[in-house]
C-alpha atoms as a PDB file:
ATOM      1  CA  UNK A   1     -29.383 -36.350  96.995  1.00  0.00           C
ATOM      2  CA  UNK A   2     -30.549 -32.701  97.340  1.00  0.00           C
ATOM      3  CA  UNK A   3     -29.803 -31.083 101.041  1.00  0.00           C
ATOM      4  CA  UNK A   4     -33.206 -30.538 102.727  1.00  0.00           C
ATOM      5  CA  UNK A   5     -33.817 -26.792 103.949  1.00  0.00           C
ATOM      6  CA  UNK A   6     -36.027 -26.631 106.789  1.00  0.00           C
ATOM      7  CA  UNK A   7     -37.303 -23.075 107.741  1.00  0.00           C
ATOM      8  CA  UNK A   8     -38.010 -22.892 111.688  1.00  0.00           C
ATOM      9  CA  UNK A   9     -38.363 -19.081 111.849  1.00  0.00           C
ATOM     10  CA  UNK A  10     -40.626 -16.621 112.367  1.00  0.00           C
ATOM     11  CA  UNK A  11     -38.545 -13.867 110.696  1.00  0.00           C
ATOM     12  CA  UNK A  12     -40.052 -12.735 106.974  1.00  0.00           C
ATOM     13  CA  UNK A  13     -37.438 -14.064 104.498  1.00  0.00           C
ATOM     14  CA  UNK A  14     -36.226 -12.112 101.792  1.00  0.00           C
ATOM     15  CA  UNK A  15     -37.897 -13.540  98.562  1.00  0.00           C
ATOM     16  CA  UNK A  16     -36.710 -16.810  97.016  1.00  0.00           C
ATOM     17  CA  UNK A  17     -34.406 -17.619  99.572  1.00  0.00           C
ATOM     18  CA  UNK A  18     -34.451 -21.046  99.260  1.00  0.00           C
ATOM     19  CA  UNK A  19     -33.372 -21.301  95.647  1.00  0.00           C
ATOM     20  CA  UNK A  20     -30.378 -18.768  96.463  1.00  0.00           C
ATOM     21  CA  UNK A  21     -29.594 -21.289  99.001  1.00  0.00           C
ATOM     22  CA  UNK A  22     -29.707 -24.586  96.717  1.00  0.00           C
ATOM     23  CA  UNK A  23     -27.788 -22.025  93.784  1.00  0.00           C
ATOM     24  CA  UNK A  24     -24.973 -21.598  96.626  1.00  0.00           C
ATOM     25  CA  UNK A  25     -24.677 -25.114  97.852  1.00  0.00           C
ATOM     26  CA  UNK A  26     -25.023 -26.397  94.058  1.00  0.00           C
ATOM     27  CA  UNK A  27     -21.822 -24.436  93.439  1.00  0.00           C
ATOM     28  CA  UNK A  28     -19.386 -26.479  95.364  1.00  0.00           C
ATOM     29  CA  UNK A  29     -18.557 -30.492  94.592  1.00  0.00           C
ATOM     30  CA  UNK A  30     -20.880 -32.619  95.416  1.00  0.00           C
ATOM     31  CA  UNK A  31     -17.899 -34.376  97.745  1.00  0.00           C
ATOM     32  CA  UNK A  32     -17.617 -31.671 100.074  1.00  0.00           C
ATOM     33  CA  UNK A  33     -21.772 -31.388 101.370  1.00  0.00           C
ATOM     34  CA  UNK A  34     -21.711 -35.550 101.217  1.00  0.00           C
ATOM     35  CA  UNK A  35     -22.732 -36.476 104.325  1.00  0.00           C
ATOM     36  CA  UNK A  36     -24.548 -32.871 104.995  1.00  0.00           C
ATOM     37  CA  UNK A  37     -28.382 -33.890 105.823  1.00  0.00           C
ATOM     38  CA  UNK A  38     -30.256 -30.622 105.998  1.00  0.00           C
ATOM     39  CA  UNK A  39     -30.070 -26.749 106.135  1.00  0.00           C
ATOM     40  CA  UNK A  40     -31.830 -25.428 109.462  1.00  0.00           C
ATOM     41  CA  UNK A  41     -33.221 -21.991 109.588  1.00  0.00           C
ATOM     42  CA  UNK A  42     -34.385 -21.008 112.894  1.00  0.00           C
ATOM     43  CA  UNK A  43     -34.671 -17.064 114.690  1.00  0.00           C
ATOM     44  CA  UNK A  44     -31.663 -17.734 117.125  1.00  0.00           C
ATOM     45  CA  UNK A  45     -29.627 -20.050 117.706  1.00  0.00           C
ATOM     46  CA  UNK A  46     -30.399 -22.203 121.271  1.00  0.00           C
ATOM     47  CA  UNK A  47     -27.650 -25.305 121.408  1.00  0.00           C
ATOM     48  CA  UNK A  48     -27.008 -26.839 125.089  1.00  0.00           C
ATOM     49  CA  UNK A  49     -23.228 -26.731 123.821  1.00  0.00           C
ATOM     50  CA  UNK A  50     -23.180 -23.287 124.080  1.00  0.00           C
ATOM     51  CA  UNK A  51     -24.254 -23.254 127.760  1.00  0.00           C
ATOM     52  CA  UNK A  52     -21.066 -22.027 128.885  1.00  0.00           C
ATOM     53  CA  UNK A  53     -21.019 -19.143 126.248  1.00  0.00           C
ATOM     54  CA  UNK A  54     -21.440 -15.698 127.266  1.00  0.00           C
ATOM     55  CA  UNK A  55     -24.706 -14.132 127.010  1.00  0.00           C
ATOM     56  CA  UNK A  56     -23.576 -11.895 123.800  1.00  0.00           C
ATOM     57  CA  UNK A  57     -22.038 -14.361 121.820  1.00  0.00           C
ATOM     58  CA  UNK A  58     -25.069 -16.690 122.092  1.00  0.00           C
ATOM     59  CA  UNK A  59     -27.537 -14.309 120.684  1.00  0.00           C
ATOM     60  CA  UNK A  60     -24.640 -13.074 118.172  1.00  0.00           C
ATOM     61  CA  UNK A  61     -23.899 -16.325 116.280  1.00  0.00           C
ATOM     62  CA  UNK A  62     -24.833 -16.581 112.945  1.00  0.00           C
ATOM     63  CA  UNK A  63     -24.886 -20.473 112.253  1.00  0.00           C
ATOM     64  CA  UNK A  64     -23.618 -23.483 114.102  1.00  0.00           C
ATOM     65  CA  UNK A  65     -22.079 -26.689 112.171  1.00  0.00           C
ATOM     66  CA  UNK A  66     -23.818 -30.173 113.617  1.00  0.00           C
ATOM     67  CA  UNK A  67     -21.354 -33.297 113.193  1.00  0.00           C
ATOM     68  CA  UNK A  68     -22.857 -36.651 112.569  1.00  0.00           C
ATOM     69  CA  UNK A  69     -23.449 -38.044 116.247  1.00  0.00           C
ATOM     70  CA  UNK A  70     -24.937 -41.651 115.750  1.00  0.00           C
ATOM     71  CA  UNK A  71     -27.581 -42.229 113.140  1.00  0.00           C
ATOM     72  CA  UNK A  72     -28.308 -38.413 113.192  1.00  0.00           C
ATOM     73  CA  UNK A  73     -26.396 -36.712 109.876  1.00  0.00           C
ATOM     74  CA  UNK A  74     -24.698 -33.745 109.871  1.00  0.00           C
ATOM     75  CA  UNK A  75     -26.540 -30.600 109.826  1.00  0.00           C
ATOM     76  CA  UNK A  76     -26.404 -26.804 109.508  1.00  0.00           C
ATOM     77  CA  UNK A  77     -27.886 -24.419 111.473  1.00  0.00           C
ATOM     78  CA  UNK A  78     -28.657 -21.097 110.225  1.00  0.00           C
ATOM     79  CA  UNK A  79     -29.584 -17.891 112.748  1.00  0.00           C
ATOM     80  CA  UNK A  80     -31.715 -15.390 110.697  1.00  0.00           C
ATOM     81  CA  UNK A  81     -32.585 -13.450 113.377  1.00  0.00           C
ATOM     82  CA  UNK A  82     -28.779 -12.383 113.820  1.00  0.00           C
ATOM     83  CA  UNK A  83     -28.526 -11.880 109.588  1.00  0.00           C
ATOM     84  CA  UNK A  84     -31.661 -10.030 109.485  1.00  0.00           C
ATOM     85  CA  UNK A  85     -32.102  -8.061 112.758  1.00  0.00           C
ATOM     86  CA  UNK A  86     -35.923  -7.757 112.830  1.00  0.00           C
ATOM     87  CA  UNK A  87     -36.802  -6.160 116.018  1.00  0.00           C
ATOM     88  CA  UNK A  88     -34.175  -2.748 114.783  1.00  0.00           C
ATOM     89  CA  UNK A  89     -35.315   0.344 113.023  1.00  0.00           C
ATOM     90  CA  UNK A  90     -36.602   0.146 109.322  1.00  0.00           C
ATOM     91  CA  UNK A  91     -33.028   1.725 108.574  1.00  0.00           C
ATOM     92  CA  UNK A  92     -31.117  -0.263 110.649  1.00  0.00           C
ATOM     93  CA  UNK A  93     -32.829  -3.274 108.763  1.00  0.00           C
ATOM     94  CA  UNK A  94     -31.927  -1.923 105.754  1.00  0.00           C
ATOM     95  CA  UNK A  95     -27.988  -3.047 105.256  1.00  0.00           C
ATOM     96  CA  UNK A  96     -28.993  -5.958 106.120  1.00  0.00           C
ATOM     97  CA  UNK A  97     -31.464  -6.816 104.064  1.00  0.00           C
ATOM     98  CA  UNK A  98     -29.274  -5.627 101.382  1.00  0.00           C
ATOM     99  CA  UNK A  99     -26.163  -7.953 102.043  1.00  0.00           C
ATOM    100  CA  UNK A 100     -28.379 -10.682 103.022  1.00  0.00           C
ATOM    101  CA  UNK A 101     -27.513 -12.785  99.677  1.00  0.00           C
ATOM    102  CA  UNK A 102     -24.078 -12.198 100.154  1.00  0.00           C
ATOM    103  CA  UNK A 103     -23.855 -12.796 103.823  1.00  0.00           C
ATOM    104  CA  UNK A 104     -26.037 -16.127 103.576  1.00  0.00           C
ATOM    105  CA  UNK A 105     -23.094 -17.345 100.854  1.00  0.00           C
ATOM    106  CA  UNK A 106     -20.288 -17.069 103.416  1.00  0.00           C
ATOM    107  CA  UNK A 107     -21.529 -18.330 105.632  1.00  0.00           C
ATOM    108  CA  UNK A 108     -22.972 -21.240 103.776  1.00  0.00           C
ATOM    109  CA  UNK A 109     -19.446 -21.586 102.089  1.00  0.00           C
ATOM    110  CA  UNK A 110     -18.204 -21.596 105.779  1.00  0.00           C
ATOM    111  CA  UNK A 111     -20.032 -24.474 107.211  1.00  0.00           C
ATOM    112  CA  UNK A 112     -19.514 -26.449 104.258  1.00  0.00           C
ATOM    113  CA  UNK A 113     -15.456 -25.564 104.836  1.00  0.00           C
ATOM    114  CA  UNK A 114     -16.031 -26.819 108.096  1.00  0.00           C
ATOM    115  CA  UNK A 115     -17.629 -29.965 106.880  1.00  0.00           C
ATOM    116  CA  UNK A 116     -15.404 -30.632 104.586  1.00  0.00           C
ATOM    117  CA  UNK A 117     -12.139 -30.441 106.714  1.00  0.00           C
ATOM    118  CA  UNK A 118     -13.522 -31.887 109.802  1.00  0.00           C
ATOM    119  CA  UNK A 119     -14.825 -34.845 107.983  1.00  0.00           C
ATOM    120  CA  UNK A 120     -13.018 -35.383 104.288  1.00  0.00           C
ATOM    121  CA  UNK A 121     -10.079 -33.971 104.498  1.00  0.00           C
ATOM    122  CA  UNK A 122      -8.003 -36.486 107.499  1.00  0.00           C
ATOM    123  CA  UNK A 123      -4.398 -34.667 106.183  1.00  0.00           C
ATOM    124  CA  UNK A 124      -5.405 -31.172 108.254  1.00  0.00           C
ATOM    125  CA  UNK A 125      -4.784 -31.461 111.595  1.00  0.00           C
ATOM    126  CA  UNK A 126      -7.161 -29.848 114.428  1.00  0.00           C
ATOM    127  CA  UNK A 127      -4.798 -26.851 114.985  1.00  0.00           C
ATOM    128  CA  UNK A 128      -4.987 -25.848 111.026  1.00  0.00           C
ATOM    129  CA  UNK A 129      -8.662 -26.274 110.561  1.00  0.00           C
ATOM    130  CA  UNK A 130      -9.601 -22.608 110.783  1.00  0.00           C
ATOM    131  CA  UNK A 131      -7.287 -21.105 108.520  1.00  0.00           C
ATOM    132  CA  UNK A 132      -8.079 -23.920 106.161  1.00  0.00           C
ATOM    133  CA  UNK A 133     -11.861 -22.964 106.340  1.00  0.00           C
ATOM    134  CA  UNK A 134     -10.965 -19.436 105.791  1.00  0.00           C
ATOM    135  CA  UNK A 135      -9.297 -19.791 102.907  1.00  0.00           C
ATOM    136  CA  UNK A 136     -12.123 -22.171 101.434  1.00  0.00           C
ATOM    137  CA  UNK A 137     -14.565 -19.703 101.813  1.00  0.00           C
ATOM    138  CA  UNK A 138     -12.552 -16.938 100.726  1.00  0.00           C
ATOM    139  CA  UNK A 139     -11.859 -18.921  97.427  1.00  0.00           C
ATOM    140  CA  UNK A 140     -15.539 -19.756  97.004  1.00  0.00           C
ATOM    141  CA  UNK A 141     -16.489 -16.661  97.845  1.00  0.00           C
ATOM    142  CA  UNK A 142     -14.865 -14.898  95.475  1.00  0.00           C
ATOM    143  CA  UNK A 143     -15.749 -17.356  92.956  1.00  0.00           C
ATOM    144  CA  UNK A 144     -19.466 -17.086  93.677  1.00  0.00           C
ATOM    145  CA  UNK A 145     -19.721 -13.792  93.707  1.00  0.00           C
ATOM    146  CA  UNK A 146     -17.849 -12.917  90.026  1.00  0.00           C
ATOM    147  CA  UNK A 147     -20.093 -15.360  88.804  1.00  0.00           C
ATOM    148  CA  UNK A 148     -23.046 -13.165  90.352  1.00  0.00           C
ATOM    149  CA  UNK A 149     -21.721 -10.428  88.851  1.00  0.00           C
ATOM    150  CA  UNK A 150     -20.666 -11.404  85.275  1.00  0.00           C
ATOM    151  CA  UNK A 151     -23.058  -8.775  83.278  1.00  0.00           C
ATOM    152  CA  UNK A 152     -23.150  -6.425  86.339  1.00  0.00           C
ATOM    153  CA  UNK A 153     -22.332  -2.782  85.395  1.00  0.00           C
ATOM    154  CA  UNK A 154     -20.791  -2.189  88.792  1.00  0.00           C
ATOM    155  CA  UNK A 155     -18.284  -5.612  87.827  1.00  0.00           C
ATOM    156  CA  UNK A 156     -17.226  -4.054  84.854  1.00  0.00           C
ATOM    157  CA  UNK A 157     -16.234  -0.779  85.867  1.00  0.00           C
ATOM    158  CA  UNK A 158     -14.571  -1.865  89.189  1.00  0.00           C
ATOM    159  CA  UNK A 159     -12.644  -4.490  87.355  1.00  0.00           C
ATOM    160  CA  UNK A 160      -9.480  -2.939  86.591  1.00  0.00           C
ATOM    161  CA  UNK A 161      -9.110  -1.552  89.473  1.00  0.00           C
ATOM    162  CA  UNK A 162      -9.329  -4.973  91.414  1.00  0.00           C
ATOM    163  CA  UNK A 163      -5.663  -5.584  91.841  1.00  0.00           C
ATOM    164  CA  UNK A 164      -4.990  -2.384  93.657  1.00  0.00           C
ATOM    165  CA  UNK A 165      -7.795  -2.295  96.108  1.00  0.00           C
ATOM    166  CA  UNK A 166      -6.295  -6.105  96.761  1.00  0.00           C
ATOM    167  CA  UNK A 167      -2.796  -4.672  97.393  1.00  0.00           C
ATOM    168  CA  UNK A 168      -4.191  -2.115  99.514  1.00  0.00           C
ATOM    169  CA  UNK A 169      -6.363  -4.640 101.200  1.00  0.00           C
ATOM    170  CA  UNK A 170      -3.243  -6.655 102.274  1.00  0.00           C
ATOM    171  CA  UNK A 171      -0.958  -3.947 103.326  1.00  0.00           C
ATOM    172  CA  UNK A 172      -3.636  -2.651 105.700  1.00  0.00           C
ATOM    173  CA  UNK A 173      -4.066  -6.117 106.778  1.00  0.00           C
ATOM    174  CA  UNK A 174      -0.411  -6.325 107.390  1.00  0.00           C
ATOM    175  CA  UNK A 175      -0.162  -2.931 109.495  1.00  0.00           C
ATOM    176  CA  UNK A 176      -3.318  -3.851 111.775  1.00  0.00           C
ATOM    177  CA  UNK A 177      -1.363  -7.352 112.443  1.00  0.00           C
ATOM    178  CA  UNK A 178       1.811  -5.334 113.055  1.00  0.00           C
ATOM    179  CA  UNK A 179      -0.587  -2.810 115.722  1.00  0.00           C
ATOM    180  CA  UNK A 180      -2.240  -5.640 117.322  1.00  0.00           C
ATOM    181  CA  UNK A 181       1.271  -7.855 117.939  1.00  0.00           C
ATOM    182  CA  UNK A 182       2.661  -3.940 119.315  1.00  0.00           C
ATOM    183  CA  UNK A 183      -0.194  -3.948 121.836  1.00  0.00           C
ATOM    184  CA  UNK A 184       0.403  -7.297 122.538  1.00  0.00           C
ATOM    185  CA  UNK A 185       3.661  -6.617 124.037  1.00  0.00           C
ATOM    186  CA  UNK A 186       3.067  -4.115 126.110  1.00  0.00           C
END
């Protein structure tokens, strides 16, 4: 059973944005979206959960996981307005526009991380979940995207050099940890 996509917004979509959507969901197991009734695109995203949310945060969230409650499925809400940043400058709506594709895939791979662990996966204990879903869409991710890329120039020429831009990656990782646990204690 394909996941419906149901487009609530008034913001102009980049073009064929529902088949990148179906190409990303079609790229994980089957297992992990069962369960997983639609795909909600809407401007903003307005949830009575988030009542208690400061102002900022509500108009900055990109997409919002629904659990099954009663007969209603779970769902996934989508915010374009907070991807695509309509009411900005033509260049300001530029980067986005450009990462759209790429942005729409993590978080995708994100909800569906979040689906999976909250409702498949009973081993992974509450306190674990979000490192869990990190890692899933990390993994996917990267997956996803080097298929994307498999006849891409810019692939083949960055290629080699993948390993070391990973290395550097995780040893700037490791001395921002080491700054913020510094401020920490003082």
């Amino acid at each position: 059973m394909a996941i419906k996509i149901e487009n609530a917004s008034k913001v102009e979509l980049p073009k064929n944005t529902e088949g990148e959507i179906d190409k990303i969901v079609g790229s994980v197991p089957r297992e992990h979206i069962r369960g997983v009734e639609k795909i909600k695109l809407v401007d903003y995203i307005t949830d009575p959960r988030l009542k208690n949310a400061p102002i900022q945060q509500k108009n900055d969230l990109p997409a919002l996981y629904h659990p099954k409650q009663g007969t209603q499925n779970a769902f996934f809400e989508i915010a374009l307005g907070v991807l695509l940043k309509p009411h900005e400058s033509y260049f300001n709506r530029m980067m986005p526009k450009m990462s759209f594709k790429a942005n729409l895939a993590t978080i995708l791979f994100s909800l569906i991380g979040q689906h999976y662990y909250l409702t498949l996966r009973h081993s992974v204990k509450r306190s674990q979940i979000e490192g869990q879903v990190r890692q899933y869409t990390e993994k996917n991710v990267r997956a996803w995207s080097e298929k994307q890329q498999v006849n891409s120039f810019r692939a083949k020429i960055f290629k080699p050099f993948r390993p070391l831009l990973e290395r550097w990656a995780k040893s700037l990782n490791k001395k921002a940890a080491n700054a913020q646990k510094k401020t920490a204690k003082s």
